[in-house]
N, C-alpha and C. Protein backbone atom coordinates (compact mmCIF):
# COMPACT_ATOMS: atom_id res chain seq x y z
N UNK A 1 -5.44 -31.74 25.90
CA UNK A 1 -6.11 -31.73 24.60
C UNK A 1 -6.15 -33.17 24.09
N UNK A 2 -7.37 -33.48 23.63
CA UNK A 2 -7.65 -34.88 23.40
C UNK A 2 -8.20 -34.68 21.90
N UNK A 3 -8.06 -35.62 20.79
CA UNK A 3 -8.46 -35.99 19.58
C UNK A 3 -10.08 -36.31 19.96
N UNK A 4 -11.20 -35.67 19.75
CA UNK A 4 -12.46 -35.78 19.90
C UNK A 4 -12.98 -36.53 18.96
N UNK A 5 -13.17 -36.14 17.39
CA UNK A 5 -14.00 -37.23 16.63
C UNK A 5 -13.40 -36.49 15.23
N UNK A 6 -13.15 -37.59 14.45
CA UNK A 6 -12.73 -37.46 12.69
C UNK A 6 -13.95 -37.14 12.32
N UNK A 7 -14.12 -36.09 11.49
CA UNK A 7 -15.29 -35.63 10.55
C UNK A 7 -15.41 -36.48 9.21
N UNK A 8 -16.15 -37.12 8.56
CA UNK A 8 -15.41 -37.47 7.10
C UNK A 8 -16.74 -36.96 6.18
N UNK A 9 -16.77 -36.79 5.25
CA UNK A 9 -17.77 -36.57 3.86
C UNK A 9 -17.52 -37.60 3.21
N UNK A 10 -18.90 -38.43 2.54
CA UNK A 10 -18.68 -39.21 1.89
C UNK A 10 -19.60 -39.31 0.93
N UNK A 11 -19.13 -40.19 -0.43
CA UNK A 11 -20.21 -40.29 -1.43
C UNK A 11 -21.25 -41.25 -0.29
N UNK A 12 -21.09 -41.96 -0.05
CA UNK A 12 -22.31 -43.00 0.56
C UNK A 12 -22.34 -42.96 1.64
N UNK A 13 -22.90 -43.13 2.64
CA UNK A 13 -22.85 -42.61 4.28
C UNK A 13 -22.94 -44.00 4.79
N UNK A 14 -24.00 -44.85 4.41
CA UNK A 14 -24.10 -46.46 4.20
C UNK A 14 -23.20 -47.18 4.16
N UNK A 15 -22.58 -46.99 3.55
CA UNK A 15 -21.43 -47.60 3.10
C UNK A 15 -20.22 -47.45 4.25
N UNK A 16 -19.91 -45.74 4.24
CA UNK A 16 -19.03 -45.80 5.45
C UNK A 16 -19.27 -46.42 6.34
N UNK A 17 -20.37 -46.10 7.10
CA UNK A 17 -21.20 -46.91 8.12
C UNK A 17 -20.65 -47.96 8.66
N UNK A 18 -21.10 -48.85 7.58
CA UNK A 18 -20.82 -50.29 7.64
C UNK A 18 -19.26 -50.91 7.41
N UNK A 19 -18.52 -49.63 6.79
CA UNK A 19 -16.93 -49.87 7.22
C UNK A 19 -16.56 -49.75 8.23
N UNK A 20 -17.01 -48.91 9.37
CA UNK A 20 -16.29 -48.64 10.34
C UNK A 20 -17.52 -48.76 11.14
N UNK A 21 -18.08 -49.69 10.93
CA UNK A 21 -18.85 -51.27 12.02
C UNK A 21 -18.13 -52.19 11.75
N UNK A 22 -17.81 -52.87 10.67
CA UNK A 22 -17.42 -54.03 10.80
C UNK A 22 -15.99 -53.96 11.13
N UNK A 23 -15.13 -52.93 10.25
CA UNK A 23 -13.69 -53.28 10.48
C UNK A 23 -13.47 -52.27 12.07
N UNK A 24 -14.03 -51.38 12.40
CA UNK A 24 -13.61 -51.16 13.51
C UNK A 24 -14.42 -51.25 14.63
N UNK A 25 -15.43 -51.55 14.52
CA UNK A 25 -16.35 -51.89 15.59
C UNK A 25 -17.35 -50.55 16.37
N UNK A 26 -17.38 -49.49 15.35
CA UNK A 26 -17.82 -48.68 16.13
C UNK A 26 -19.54 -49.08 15.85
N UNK A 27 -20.30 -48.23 16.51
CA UNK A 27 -21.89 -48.36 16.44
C UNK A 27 -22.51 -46.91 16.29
N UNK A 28 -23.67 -47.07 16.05
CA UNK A 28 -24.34 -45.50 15.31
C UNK A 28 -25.07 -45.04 16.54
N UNK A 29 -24.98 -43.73 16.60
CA UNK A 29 -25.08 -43.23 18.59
C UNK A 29 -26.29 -42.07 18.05
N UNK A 30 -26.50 -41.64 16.94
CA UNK A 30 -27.52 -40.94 16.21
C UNK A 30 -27.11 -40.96 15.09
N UNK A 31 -28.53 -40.41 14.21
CA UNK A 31 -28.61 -39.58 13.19
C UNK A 31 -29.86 -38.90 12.78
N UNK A 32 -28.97 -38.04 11.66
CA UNK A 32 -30.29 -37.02 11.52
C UNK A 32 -29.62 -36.37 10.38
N UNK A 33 -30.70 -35.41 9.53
CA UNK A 33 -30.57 -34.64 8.30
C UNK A 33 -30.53 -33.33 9.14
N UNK A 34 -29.76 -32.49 8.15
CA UNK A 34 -29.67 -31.07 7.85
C UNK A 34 -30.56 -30.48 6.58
N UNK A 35 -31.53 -29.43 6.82
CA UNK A 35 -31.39 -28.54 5.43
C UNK A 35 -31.08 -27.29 5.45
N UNK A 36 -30.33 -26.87 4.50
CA UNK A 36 -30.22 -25.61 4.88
C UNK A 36 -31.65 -24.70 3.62
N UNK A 37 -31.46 -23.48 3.54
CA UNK A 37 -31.81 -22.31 3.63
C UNK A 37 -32.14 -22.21 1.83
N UNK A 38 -31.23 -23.09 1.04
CA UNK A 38 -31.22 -23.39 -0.23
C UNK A 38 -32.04 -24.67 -0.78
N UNK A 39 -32.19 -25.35 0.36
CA UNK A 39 -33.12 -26.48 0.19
C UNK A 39 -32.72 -27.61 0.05
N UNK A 40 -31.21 -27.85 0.20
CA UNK A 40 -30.40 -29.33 -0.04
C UNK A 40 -30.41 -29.57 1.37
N UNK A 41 -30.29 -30.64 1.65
CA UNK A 41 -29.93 -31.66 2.07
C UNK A 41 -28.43 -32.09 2.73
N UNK A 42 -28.29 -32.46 3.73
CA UNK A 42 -27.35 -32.96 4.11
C UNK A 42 -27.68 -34.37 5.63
N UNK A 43 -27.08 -35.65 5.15
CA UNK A 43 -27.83 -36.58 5.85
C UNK A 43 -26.41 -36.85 7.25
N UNK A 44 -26.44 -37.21 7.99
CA UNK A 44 -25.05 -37.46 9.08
C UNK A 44 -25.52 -38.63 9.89
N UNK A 45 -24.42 -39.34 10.31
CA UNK A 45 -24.44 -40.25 11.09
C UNK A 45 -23.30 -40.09 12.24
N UNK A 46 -23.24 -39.99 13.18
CA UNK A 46 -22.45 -39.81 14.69
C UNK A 46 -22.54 -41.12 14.69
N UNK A 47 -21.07 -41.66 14.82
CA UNK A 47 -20.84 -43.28 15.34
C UNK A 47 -19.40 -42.88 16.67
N UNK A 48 -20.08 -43.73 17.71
CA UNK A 48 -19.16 -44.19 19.11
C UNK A 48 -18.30 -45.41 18.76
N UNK A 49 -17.01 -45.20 19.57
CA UNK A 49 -15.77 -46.52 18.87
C UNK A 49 -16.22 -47.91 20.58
N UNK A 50 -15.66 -48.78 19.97
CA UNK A 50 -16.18 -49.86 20.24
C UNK A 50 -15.81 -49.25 21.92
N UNK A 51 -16.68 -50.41 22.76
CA UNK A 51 -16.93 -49.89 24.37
C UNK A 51 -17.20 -48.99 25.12
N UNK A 52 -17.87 -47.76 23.99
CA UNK A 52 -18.71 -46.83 24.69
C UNK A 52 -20.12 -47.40 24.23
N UNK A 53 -20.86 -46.84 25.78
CA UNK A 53 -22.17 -46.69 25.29
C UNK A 53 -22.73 -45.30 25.02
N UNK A 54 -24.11 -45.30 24.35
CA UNK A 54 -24.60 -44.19 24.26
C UNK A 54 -24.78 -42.79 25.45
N UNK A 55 -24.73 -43.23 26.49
CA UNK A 55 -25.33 -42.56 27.27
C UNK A 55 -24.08 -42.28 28.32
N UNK A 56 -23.18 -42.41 28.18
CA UNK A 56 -21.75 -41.69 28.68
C UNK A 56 -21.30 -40.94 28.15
N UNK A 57 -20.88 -40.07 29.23
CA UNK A 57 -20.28 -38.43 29.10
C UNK A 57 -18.97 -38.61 28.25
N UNK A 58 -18.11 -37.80 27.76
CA UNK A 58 -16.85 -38.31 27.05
C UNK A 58 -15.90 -38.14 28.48
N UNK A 59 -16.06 -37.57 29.85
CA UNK A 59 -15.03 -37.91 30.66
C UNK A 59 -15.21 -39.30 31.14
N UNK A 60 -16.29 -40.52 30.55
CA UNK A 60 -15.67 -41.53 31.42
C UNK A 60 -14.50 -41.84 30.52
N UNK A 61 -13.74 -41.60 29.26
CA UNK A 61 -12.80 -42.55 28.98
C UNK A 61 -11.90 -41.34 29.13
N UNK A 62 -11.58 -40.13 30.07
CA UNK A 62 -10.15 -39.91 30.65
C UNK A 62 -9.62 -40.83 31.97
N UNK A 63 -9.00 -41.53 31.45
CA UNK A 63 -8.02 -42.04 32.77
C UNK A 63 -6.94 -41.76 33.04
N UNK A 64 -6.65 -41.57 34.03
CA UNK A 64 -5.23 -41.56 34.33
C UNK A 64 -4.61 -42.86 35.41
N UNK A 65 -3.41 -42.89 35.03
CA UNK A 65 -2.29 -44.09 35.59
C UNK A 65 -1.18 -43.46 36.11
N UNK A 66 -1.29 -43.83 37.17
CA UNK A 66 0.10 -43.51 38.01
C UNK A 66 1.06 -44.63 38.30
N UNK A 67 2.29 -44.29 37.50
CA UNK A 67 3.62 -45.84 37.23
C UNK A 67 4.51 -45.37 37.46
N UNK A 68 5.49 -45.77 38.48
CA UNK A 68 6.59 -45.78 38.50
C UNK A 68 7.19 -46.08 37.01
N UNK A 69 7.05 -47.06 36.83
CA UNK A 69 7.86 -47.33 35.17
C UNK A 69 7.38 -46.77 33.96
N UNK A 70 6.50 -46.48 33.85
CA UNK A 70 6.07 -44.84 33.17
C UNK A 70 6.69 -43.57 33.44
N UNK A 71 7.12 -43.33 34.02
CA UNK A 71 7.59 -42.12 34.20
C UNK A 71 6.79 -40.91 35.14
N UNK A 72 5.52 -41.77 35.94
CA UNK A 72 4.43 -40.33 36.35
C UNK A 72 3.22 -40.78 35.82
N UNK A 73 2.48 -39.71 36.00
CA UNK A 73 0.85 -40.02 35.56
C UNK A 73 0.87 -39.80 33.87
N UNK A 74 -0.26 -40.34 33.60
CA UNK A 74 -0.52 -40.36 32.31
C UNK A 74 -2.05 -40.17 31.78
N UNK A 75 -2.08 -39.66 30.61
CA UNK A 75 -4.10 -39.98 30.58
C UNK A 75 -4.22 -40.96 29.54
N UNK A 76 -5.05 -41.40 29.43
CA UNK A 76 -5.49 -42.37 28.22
C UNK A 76 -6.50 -41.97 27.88
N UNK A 77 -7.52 -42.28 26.38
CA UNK A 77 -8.19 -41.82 25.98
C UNK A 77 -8.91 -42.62 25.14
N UNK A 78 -9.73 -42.99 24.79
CA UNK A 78 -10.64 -43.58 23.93
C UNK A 78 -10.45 -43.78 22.52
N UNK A 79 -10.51 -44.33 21.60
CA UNK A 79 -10.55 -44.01 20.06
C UNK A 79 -11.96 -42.75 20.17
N UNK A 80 -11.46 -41.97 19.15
CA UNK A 80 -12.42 -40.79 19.07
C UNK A 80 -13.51 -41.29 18.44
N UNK A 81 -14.35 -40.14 18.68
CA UNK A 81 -15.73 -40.51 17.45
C UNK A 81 -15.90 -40.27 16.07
N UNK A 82 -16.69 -40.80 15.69
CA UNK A 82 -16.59 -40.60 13.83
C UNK A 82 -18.08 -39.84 13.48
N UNK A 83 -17.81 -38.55 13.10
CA UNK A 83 -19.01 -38.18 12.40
C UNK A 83 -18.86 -38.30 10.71
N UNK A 84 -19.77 -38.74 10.10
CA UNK A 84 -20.27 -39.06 8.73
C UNK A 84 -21.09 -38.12 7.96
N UNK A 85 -21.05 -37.79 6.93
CA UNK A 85 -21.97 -36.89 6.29
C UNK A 85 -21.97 -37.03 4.90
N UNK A 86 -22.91 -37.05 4.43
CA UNK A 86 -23.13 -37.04 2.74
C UNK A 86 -24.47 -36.13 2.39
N UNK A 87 -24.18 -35.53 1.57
CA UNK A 87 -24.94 -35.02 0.74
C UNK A 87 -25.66 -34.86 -0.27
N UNK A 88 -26.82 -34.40 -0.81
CA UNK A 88 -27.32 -34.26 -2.03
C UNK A 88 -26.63 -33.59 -3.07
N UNK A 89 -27.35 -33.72 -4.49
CA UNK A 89 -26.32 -32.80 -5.28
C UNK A 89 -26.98 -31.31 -5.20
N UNK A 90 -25.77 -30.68 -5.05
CA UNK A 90 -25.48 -28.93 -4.88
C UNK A 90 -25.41 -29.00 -3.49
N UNK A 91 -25.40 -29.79 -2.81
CA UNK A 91 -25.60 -29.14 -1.23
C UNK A 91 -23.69 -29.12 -0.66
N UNK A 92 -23.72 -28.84 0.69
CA UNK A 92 -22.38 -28.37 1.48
C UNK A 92 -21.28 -29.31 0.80
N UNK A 93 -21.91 -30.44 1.05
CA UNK A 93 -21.43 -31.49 1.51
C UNK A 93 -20.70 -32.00 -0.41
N UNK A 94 -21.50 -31.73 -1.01
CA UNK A 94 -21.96 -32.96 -2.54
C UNK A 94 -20.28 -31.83 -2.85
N UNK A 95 -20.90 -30.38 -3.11
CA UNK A 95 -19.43 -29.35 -3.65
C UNK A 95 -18.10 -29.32 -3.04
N UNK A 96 -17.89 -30.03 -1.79
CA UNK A 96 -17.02 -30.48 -0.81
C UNK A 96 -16.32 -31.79 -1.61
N UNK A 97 -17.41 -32.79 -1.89
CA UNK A 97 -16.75 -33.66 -2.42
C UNK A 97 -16.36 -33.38 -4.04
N UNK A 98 -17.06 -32.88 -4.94
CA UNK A 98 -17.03 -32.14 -6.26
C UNK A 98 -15.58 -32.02 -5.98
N UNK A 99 -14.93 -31.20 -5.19
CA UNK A 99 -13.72 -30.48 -5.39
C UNK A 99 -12.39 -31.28 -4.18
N UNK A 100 -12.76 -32.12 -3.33
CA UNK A 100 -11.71 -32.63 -2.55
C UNK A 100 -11.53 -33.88 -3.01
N UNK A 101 -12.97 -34.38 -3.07
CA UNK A 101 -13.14 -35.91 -3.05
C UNK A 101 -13.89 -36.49 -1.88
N UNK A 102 -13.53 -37.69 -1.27
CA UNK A 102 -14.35 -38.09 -0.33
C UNK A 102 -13.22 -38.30 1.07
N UNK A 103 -13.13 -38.65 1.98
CA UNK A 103 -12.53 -38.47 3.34
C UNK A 103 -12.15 -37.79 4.21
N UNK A 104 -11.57 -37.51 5.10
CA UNK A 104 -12.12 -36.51 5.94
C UNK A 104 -11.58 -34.63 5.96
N UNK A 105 -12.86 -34.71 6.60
CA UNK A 105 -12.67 -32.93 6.16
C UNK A 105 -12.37 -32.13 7.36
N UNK A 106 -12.46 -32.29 8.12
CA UNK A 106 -11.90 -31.95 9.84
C UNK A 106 -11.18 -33.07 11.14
N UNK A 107 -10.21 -32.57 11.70
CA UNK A 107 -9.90 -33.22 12.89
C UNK A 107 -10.69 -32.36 14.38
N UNK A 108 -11.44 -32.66 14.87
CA UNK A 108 -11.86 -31.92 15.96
C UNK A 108 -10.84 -32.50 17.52
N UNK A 109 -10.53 -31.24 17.66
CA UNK A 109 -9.87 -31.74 19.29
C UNK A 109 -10.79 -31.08 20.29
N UNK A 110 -10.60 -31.44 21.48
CA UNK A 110 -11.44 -31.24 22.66
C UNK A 110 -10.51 -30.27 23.37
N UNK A 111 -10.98 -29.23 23.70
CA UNK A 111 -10.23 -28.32 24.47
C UNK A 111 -10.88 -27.36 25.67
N UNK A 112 -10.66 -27.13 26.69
CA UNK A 112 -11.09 -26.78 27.90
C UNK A 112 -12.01 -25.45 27.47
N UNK A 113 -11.20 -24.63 26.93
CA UNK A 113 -12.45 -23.30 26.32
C UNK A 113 -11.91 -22.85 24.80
N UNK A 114 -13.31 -22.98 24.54
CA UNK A 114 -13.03 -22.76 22.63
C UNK A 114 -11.92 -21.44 22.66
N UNK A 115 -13.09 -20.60 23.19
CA UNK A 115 -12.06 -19.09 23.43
C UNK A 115 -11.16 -18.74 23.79
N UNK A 116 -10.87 -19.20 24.64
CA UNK A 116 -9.25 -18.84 25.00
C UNK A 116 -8.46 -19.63 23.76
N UNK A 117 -8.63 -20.86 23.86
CA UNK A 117 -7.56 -21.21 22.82
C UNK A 117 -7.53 -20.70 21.20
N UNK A 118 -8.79 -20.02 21.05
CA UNK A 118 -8.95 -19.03 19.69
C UNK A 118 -7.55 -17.78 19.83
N UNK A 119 -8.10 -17.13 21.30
CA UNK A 119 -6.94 -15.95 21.70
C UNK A 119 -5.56 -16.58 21.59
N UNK A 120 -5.37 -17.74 21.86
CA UNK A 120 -3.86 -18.03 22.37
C UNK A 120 -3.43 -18.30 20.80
N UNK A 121 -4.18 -19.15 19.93
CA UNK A 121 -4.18 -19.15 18.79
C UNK A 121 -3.93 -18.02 17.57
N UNK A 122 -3.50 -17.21 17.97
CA UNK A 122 -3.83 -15.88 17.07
C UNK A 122 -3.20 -15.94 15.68
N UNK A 123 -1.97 -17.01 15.57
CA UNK A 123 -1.79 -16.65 13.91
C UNK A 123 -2.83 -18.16 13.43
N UNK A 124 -3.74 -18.36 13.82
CA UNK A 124 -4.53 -19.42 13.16
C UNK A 124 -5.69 -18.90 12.50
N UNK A 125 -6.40 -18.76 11.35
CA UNK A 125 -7.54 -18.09 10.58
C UNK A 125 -8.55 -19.30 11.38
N UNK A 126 -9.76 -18.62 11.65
CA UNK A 126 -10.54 -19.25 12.48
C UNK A 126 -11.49 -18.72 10.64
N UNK A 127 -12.70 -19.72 10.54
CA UNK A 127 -13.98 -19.44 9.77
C UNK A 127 -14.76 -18.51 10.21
N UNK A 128 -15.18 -17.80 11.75
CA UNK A 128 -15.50 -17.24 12.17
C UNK A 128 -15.21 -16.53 13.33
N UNK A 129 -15.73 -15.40 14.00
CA UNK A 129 -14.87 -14.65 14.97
C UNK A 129 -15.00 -14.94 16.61
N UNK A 130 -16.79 -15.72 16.34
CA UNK A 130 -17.00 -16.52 17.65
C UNK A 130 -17.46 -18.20 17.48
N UNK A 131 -17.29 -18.68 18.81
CA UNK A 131 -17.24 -19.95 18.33
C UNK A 131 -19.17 -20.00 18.22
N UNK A 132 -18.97 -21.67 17.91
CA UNK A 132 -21.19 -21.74 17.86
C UNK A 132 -21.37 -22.40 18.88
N UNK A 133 -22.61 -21.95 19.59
CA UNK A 133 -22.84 -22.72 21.29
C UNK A 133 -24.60 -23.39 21.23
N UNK A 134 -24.50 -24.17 21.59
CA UNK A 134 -26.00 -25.34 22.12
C UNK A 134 -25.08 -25.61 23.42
N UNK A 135 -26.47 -25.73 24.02
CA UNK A 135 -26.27 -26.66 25.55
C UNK A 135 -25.55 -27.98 25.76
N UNK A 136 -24.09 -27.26 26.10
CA UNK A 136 -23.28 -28.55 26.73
C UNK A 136 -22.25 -28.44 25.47
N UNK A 137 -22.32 -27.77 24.72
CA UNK A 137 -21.32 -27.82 22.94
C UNK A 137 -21.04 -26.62 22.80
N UNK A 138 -19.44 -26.11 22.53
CA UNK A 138 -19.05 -25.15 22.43
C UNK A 138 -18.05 -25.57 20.62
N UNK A 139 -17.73 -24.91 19.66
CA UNK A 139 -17.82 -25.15 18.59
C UNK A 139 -16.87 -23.99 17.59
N UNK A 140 -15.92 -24.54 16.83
CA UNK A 140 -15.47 -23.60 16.08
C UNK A 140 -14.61 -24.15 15.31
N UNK A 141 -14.35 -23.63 13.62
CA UNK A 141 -13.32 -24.50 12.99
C UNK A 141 -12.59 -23.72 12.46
N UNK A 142 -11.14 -23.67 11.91
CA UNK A 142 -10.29 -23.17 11.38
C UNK A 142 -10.29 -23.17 10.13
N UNK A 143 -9.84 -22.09 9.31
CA UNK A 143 -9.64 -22.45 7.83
C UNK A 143 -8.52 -23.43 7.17
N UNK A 144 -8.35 -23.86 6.24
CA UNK A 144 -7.57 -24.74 6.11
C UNK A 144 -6.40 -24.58 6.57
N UNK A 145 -5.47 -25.44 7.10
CA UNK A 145 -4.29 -25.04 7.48
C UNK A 145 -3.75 -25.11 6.46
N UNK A 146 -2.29 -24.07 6.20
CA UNK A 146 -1.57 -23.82 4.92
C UNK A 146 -0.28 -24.67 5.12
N UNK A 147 0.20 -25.39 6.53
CA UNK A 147 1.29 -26.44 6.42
C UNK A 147 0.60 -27.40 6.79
N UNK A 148 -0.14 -28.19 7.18
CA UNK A 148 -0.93 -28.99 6.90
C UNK A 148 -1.94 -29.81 5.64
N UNK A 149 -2.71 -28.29 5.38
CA UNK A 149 -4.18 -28.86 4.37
C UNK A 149 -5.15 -29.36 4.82
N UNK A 150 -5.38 -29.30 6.54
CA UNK A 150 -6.62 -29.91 6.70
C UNK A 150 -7.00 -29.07 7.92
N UNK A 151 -8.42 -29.35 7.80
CA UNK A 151 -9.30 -27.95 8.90
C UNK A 151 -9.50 -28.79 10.01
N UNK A 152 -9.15 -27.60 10.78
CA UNK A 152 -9.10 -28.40 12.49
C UNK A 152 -10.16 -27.55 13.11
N UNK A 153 -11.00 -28.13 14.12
CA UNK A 153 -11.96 -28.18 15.12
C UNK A 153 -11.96 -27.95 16.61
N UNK A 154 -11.78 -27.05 17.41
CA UNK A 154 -11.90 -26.71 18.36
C UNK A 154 -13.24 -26.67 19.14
N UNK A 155 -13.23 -27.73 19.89
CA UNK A 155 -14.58 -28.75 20.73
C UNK A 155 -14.49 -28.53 21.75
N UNK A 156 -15.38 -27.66 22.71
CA UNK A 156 -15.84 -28.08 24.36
C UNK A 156 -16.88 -28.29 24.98
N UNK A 157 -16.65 -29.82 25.55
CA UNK A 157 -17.98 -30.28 25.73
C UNK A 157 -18.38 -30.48 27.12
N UNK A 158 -19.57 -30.50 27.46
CA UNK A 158 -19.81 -30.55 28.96
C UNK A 158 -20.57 -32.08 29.00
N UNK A 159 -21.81 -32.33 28.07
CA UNK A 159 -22.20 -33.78 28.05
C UNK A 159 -22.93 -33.93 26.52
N UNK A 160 -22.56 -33.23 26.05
CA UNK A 160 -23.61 -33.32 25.06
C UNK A 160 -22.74 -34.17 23.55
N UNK A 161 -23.37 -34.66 22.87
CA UNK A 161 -22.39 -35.57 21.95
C UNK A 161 -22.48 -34.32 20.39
N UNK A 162 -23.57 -34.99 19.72
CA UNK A 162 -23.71 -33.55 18.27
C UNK A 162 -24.71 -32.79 18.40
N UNK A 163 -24.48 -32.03 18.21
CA UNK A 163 -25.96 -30.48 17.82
C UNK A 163 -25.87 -30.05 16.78
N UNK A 164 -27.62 -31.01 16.41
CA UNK A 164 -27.88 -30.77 14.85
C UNK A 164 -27.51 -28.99 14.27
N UNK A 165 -27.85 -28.34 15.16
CA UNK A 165 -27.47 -26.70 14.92
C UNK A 165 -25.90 -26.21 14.70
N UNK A 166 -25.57 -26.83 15.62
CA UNK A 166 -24.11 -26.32 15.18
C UNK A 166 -23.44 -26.92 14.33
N UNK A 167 -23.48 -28.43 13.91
CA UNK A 167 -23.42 -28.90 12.74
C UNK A 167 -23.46 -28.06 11.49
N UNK A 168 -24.99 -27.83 11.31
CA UNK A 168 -25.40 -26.58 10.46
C UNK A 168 -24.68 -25.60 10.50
N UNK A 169 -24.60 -25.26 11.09
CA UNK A 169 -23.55 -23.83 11.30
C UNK A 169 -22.10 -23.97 10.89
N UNK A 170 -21.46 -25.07 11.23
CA UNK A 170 -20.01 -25.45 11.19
C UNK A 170 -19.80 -25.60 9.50
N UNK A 171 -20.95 -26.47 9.10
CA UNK A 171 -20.77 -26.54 7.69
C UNK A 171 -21.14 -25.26 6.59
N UNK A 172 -22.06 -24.53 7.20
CA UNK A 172 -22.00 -23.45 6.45
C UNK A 172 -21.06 -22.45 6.58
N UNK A 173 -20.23 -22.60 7.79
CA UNK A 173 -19.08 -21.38 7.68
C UNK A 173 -18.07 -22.10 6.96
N UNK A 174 -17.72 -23.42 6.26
CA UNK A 174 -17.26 -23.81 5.61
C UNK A 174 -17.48 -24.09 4.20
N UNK A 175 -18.43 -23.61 3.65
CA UNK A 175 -18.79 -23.42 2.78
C UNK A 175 -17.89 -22.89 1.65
N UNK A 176 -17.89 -23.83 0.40
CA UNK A 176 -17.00 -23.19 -0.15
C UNK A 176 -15.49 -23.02 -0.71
């Protein structure tokens, strides 16, 4: 299980942006708007951390090292990705911040099958009963955790980076 990408909500999306270009070096790998069904708005930006390019799978940054002075093999892993989102007023995103504030609203980890680890998971409140699927993206988030406070993300990916759809989907089962 690998740390996949920090979700954050923000008043300005611009703004983040350009924080985490300059101070961390990541770069913008897409974007695109959401609307939903009510007619707001929701704008996102997917940013890659410094030395990926666009067009690599997320297994090129599993490595593994085999050390004697390590102790055995090991994996290494990439800084995760950063998805961004801001909203209009009334939309997912704007009443998210209304009531939390601004920073992040999910940790997504990467895990071999959404489903099974839903089953193995059983005292965890999932938002929904199946996960959301696009080609190559398997998808599902938890309700807030109650010793924690923050909603976690269960991600399996084959090559695909965001799907504007399940996006949509993720945020509307969070709704609220």
């Amino acid at each position: 299980m690998r740390l996949d990408h920090l979700a954050y909500r923000v008043y300005n999306k611009d703004k983040a942006r350009k924080f985490f270009e300059t101070k961390f070096g990541y770069k913008l790998a897409d974007e695109f708007d959401i609307e939903f069904n009510d007619g707001s708005t929701v704008k996102c930006y997917a940013m890659l951390p410094p030395g990926r390019l666009i067009d690599q799978t997320p297994d090129f940054f599993h490595m593994f090292v085999n050390s004697a002075m390590l102790g055995g093999e090991i994996e290494l892993h990439a800084p995760p990705e950063i998805f961004i989102s801001e909203g209009e007023p009334g939309s997912i995103v704007d009443k998210w911040l209304m009531n939390n504030g601004a920073g992040i609203h999910h940790l997504a980890y990467e895990v071999e099958s959404v489903e099974q680890t839903m089953a193995e998971w059983n005292d965890i409140e999932f938002l929904s009963d199946k996960p959301l699927e696009c080609p190559g993206l398997v998808q599902v988030f938890t309700k807030v955790h109650p010793i924690t406070g923050m909603v976690y993300e269960l991600i399996q990916r084959t090559d695909k980076g965001f799907c504007k759809e399940n996006v949509e989907g993720l945020m509307e089962s969070s709704d609220g």
